[in-house]
Protein backbone atom coordinates (compact mmCIF):
# COMPACT_ATOMS: atom_id res chain seq x y z
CA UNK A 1 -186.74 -72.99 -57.33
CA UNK A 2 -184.17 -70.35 -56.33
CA UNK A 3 -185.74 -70.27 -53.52
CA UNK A 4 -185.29 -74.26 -52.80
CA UNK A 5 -181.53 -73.48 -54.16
CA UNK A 6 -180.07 -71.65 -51.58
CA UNK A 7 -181.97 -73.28 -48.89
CA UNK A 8 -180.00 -76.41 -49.60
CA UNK A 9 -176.71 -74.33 -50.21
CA UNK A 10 -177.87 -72.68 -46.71
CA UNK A 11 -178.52 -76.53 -45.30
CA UNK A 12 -175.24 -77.64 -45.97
CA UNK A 13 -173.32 -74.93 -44.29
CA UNK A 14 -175.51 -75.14 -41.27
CA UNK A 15 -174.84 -78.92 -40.61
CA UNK A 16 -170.96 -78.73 -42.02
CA UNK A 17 -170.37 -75.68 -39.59
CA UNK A 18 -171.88 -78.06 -36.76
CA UNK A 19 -170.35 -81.24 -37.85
CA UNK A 20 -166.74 -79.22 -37.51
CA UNK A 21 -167.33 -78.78 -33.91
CA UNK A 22 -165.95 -82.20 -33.36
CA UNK A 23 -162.52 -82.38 -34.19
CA UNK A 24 -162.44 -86.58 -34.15
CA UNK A 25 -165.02 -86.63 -37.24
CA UNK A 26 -163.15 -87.19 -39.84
CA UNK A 27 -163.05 -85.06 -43.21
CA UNK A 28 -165.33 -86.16 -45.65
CA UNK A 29 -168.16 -86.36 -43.12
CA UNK A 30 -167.74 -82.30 -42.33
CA UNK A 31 -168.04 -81.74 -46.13
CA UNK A 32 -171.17 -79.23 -47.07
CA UNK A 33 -172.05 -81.86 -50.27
CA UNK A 34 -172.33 -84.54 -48.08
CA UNK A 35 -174.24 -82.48 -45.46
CA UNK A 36 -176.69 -81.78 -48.82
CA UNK A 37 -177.02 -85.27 -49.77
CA UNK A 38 -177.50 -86.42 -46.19
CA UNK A 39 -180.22 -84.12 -45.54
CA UNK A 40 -181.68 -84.51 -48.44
CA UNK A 41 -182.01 -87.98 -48.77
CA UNK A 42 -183.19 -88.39 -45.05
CA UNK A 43 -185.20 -84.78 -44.20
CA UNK A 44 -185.98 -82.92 -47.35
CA UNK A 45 -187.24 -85.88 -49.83
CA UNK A 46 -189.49 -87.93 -47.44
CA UNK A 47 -190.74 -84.26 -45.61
CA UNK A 48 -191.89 -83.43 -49.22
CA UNK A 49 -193.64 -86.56 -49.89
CA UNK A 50 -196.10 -85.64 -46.75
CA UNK A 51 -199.58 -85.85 -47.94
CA UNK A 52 -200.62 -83.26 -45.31
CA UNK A 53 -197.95 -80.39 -44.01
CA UNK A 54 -199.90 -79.46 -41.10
CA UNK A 55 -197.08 -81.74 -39.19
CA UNK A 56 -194.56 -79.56 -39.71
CA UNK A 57 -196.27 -76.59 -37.63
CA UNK A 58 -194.44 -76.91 -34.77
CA UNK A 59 -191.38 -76.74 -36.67
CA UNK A 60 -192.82 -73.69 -37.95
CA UNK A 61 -192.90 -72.48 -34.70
CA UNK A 62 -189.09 -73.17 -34.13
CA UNK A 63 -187.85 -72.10 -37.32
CA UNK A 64 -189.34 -68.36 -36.09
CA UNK A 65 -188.21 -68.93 -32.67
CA UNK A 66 -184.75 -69.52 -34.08
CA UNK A 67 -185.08 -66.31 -36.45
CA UNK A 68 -185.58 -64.20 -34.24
CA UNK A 69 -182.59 -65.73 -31.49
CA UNK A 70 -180.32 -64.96 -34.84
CA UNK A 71 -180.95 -61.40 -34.82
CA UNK A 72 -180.04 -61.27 -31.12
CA UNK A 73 -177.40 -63.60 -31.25
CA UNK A 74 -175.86 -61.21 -33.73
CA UNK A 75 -176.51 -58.10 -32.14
CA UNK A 76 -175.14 -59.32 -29.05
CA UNK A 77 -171.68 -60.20 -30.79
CA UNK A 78 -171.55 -56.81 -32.65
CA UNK A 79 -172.14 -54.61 -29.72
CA UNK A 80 -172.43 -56.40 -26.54
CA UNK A 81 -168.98 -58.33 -27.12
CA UNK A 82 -165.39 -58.43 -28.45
CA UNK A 83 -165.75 -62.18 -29.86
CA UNK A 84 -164.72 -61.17 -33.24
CA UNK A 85 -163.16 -57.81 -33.12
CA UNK A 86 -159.48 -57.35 -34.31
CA UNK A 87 -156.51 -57.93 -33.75
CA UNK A 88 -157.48 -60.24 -30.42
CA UNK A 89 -160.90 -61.21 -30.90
CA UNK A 90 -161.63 -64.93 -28.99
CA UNK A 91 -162.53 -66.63 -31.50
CA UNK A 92 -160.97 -65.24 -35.19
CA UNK A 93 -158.01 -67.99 -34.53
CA UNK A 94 -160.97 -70.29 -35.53
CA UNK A 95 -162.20 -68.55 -38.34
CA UNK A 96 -160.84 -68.66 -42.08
CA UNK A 97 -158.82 -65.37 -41.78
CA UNK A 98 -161.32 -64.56 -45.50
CA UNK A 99 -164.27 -63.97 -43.10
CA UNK A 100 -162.65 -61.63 -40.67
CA UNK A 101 -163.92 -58.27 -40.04
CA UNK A 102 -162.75 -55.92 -42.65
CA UNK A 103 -163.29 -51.86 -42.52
CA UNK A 104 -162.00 -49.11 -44.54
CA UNK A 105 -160.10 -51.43 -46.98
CA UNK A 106 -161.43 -51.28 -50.69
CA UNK A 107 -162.56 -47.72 -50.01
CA UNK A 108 -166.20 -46.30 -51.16
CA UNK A 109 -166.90 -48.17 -53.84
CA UNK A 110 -171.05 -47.83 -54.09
CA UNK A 111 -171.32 -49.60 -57.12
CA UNK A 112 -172.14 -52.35 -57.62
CA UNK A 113 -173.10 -52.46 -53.98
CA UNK A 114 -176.05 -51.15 -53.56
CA UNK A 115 -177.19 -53.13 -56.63
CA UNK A 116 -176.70 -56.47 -54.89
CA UNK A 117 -178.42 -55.25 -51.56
CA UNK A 118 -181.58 -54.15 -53.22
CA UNK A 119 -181.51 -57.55 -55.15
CA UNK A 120 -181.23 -59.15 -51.96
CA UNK A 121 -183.57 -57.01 -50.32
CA UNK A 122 -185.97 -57.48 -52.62
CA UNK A 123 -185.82 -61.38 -52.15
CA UNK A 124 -186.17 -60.74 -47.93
CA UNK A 125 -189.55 -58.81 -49.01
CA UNK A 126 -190.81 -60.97 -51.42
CA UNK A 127 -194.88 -62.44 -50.30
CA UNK A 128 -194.06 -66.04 -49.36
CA UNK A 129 -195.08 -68.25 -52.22
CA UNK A 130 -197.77 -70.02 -50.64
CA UNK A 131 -200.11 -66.75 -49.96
CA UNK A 132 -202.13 -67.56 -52.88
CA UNK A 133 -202.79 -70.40 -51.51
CA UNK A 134 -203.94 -69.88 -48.78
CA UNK A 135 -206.10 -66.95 -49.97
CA UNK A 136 -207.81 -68.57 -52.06
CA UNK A 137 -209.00 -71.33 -49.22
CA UNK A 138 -210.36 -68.17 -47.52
CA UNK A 139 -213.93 -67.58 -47.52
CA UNK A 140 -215.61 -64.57 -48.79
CA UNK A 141 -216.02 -63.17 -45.12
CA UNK A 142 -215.12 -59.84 -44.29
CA UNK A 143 -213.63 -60.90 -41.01
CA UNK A 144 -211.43 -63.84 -42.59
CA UNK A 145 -210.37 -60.88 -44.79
CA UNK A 146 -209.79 -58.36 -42.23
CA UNK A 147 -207.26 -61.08 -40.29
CA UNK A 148 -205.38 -62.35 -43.31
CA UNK A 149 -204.59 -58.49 -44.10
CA UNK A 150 -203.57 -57.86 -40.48
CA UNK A 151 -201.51 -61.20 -40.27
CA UNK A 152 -200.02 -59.80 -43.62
CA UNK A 153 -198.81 -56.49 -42.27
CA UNK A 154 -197.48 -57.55 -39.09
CA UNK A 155 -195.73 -60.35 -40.82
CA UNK A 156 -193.66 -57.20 -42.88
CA UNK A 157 -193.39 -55.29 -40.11
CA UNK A 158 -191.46 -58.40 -38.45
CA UNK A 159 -189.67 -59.56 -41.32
CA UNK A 160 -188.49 -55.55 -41.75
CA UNK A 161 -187.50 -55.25 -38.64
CA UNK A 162 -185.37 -58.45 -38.26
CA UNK A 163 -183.68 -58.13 -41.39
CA UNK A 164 -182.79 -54.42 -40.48
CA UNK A 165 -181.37 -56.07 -37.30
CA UNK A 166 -179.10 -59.05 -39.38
CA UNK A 167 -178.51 -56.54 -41.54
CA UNK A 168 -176.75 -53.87 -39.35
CA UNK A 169 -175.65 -56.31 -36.90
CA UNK A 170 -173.41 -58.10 -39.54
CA UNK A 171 -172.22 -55.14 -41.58
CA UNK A 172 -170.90 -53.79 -37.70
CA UNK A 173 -169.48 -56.91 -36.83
CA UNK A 174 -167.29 -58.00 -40.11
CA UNK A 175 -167.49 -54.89 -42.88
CA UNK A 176 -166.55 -55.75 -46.08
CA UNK A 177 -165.88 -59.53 -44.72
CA UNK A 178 -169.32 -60.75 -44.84
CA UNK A 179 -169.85 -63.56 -46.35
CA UNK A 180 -173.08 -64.73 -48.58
CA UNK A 181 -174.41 -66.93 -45.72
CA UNK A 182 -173.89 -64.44 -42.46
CA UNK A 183 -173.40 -67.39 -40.05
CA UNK A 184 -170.51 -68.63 -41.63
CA UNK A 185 -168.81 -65.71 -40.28
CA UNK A 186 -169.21 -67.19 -36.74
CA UNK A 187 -166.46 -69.73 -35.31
CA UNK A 188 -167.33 -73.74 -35.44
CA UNK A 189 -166.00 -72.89 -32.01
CA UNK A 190 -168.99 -70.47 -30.65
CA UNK A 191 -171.68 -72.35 -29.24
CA UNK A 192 -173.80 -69.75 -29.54
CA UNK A 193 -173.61 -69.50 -33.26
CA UNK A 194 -173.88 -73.47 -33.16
CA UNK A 195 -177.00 -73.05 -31.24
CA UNK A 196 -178.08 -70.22 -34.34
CA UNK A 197 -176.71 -73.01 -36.73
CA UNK A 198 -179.18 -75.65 -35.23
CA UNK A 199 -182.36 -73.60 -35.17
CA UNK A 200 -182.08 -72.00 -38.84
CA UNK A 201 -181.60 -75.51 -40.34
CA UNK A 202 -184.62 -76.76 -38.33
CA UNK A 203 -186.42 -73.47 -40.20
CA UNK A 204 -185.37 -74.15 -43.12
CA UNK A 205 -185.53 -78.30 -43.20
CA UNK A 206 -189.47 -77.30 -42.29
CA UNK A 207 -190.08 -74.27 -44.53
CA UNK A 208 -188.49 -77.13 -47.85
CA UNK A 209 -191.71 -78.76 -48.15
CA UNK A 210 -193.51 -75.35 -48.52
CA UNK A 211 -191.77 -74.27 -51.33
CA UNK A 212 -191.46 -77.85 -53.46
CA UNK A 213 -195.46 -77.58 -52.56
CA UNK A 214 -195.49 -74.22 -54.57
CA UNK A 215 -193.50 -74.81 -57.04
CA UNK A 216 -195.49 -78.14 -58.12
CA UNK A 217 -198.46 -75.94 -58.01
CA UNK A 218 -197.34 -73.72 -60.15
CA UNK A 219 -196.12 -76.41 -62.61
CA UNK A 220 -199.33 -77.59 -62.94
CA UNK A 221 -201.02 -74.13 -63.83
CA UNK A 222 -203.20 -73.60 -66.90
CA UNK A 223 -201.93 -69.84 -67.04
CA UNK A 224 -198.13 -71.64 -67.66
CA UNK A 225 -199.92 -73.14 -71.28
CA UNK A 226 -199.90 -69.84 -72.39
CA UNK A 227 -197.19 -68.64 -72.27
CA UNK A 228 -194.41 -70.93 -71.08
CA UNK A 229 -193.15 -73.57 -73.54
CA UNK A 230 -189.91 -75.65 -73.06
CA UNK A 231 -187.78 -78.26 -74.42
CA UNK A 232 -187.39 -81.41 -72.51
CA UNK A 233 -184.99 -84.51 -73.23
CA UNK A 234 -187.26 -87.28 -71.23
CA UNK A 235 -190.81 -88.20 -73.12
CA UNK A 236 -192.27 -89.36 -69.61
CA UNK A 237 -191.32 -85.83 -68.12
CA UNK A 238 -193.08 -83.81 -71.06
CA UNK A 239 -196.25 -85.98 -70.68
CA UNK A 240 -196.14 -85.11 -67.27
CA UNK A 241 -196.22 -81.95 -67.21
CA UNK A 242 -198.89 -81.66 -69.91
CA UNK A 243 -200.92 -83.72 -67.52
CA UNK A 244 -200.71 -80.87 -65.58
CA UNK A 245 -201.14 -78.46 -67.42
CA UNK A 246 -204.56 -80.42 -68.96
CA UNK A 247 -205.79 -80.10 -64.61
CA UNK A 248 -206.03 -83.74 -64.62
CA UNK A 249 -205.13 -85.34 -61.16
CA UNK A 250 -201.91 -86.53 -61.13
CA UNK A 251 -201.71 -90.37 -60.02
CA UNK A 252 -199.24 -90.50 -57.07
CA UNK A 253 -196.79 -92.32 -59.25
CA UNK A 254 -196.63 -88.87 -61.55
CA UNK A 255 -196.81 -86.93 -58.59
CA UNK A 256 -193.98 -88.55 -56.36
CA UNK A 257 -191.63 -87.99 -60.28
CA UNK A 258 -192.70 -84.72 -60.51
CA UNK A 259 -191.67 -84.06 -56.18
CA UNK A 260 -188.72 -85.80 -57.35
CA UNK A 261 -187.59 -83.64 -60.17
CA UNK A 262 -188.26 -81.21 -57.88
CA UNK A 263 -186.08 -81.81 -55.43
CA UNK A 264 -182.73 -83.15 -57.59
CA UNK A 265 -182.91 -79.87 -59.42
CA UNK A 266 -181.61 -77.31 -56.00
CA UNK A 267 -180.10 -80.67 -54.85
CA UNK A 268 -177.63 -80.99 -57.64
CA UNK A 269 -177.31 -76.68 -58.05
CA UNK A 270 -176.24 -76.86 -54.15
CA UNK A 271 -173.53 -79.55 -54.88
CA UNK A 272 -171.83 -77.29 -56.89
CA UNK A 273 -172.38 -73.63 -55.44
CA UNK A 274 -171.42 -72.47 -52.23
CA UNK A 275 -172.32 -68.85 -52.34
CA UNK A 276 -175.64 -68.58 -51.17
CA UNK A 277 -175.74 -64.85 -51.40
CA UNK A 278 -175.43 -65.18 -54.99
CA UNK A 279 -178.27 -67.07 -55.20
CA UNK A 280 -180.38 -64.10 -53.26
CA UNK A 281 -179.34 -61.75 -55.14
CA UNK A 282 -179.80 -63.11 -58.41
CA UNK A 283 -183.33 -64.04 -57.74
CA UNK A 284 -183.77 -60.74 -56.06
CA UNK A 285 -182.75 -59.38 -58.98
CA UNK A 286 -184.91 -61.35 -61.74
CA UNK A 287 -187.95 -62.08 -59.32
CA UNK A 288 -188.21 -58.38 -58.37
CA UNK A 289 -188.22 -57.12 -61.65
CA UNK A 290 -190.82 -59.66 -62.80
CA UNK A 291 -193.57 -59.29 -60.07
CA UNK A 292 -192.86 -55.41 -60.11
CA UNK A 293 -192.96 -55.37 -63.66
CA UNK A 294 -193.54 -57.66 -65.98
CA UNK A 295 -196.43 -59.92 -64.58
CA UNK A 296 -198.62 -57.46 -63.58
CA UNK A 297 -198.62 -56.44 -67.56
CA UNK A 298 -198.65 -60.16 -68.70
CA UNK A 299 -202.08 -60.80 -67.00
CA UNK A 300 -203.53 -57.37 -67.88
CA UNK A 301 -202.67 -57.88 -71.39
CA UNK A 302 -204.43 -61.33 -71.11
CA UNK A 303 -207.18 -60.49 -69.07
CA UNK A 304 -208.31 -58.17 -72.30
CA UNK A 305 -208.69 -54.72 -70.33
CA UNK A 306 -206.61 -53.30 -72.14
CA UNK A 307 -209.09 -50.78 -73.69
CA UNK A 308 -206.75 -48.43 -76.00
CA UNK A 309 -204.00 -48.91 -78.35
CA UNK A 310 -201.70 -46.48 -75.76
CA UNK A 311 -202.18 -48.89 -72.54
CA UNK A 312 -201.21 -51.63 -75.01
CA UNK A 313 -198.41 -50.31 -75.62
CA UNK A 314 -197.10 -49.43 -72.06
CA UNK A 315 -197.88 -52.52 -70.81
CA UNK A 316 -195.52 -53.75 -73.78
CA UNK A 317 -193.04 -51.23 -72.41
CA UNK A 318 -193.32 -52.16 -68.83
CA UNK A 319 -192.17 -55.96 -69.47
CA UNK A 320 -189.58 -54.61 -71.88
CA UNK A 321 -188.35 -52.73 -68.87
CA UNK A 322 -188.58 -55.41 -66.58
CA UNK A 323 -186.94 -57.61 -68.49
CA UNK A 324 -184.18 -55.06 -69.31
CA UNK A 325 -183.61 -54.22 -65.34
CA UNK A 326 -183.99 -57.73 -64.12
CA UNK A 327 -180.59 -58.50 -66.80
CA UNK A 328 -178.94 -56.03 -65.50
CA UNK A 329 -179.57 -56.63 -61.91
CA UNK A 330 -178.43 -60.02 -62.53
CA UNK A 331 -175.65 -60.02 -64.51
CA UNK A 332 -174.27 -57.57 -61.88
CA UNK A 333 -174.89 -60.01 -59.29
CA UNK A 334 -173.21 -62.83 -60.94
CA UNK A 335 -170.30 -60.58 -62.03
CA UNK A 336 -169.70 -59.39 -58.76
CA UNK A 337 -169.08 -63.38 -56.90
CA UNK A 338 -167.42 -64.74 -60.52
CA UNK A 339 -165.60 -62.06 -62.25
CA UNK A 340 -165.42 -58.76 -59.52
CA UNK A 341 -162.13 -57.16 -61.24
CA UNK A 342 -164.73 -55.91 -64.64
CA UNK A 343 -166.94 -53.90 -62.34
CA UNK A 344 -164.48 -52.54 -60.44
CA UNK A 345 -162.04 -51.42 -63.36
């Protein structure tokens, strides 16, 4: 769901940053909440409700197209062009002076930086969420096997090598100015960054479905009757979700609340954040710790093979730990965007 969160945060400054091109529309319409409730209502919900998402391939196929025209779009402006370097830079008139480039200001201050970039790096290198899935509709055969793990490398040694791009292209281009969502660094004005604007929202309006489609999964996992319990206000969504959790078949009444839920939940978290880089971080920070850490020592500890009192024990340890750095990361994270002045006293 964090996921889902800043992917709507991330939708609404892609179509607000467009929308702003055109100086005649008037104010409300250029607003990122009603870009999120607009592309919600008209992309996201009824995408979601798809019985099938082999459709959306060929936005697949843009949405990577467009990645990878970011990371040149951006490398171009840092070192192929004076766009954005002060004090005379074509297009910082048009930028919110907050987003200019900014070096050598608040001095060497390492913590907590690098805390927040692994957090976000470690959401960047995360497996997507539907590789189980589609694992598990593998065969047996060795040479499915062989190509999933060779689609699974190259896919990291892409997705390294692009983020290392964004990365350093940003940091070179505005400092200390960066902002959450890179591309809001860019002028309204630049119609390259509008063309950057266009393709990452068509990635991202097709890559929504994907992740509702996980997360609904997961909802209706046995493993969650274990150990997840939760309070819930509305009788009709607790029997839902024990539905689920029974593996009955939901009826496509249930199934279209529970897409539903699914979707209000980032819908309504987008309306009110803007920081998207918060977001990443955060989930970084939590969702690192507990893959690293914790789950792996969840399912060993219920899978029984735990064969002495000692690996007991450190598997206790291990989600104690996890748990313990996956605070910390985050509470750093959400320090740093609400309250910067106590980690930097």
């Amino acid at each position: 769901m964090g996921c889902a969160l800043f992917s709507s945060i991330m939708l609404g400054d892609f179509f607000s940053g467009l929308l702003k091109m055109n100086a005649n529309f008037p104010g409300w319409l250029t607003l990122r909440q009603t870009s999120i409730l607009a592309v919600t209502t008209f992309a996201l919900y009824p995408l979601t409700l798809l019985e099938s998402l082999a459709a959306l391939a060929p936005m697949a196929i843009v949405g990577v197209c467009g990645v990878v025209m970011t990371g040149l779009f951006m490398f171009w402006r840092s070192f192929g062009s004076a766009a954005y370097k002060l004090p005379h830079g074509m297009y910082l008139a048009s930028v919110s002076s907050k987003f200019w480039p900014s070096f050598g200001v608040n001095g060497n201050h390492y913590f907590p930086s690098v805390l927040i970039l692994i957090s976000m790096l470690a959401t960047c290198s995360m497996g997507h969420f539907s590789a189980p899935q589609f694992m598990r509709s593998l065969s047996s055969s060795n040479s499915l096997m062989q190509d999933y793990n060779a689609v699974t490398r190259r896919g990291y040694m892409a997705i390294i090598m692009i983020n290392l791009t964004v990365l350093l292209s940003g940091f070179f281009t505005f400092g200390g100015g960066c902002s959450g969502m890179i591309l809001n660094n860019y002028s309204t004005q630049d119609p390259f960054a509008a063309v950057c604007r266009f393709s990452q929202a068509v990635s991202v309006i097709g890559g929504f479905p994907f992740l509702l489609n996980s997360a609904a999964t997961m909802s209706q996992s046995p493993i969650l009757e274990r150990y997840v319990s939760i309070w819930i206000v509305s009788r009709d969504v607790v029997c839902l979700y024990f539905e689920a959790l029974e593996g009955n078949n939901l009826s496509k009444g249930n199934q279209r609340l529970l897409t539903t839920a699914l979707v209000m939940i980032p819908t309504l978290g987008a309306l009110r954040m803007e920081n998207a880089g918060v977001v990443v971080s955060f989930c970084g920070a939590v969702m690192g710790s507990a893959i690293v850490y914790i789950f792996p020592a969840l399912l060993f500890l219920a899978s029984g093979g735990c064969k002495s009192r000692w690996e007991r024990w450190f598997n206790r340890f291990l989600i104690v730990f996890g748990a313990a750095i996956a605070l910390v990361g985050g509470s750093v994270s959400l320090l740093d965007a609400y309250a910067p002045h106590l980690l930097r006293q």
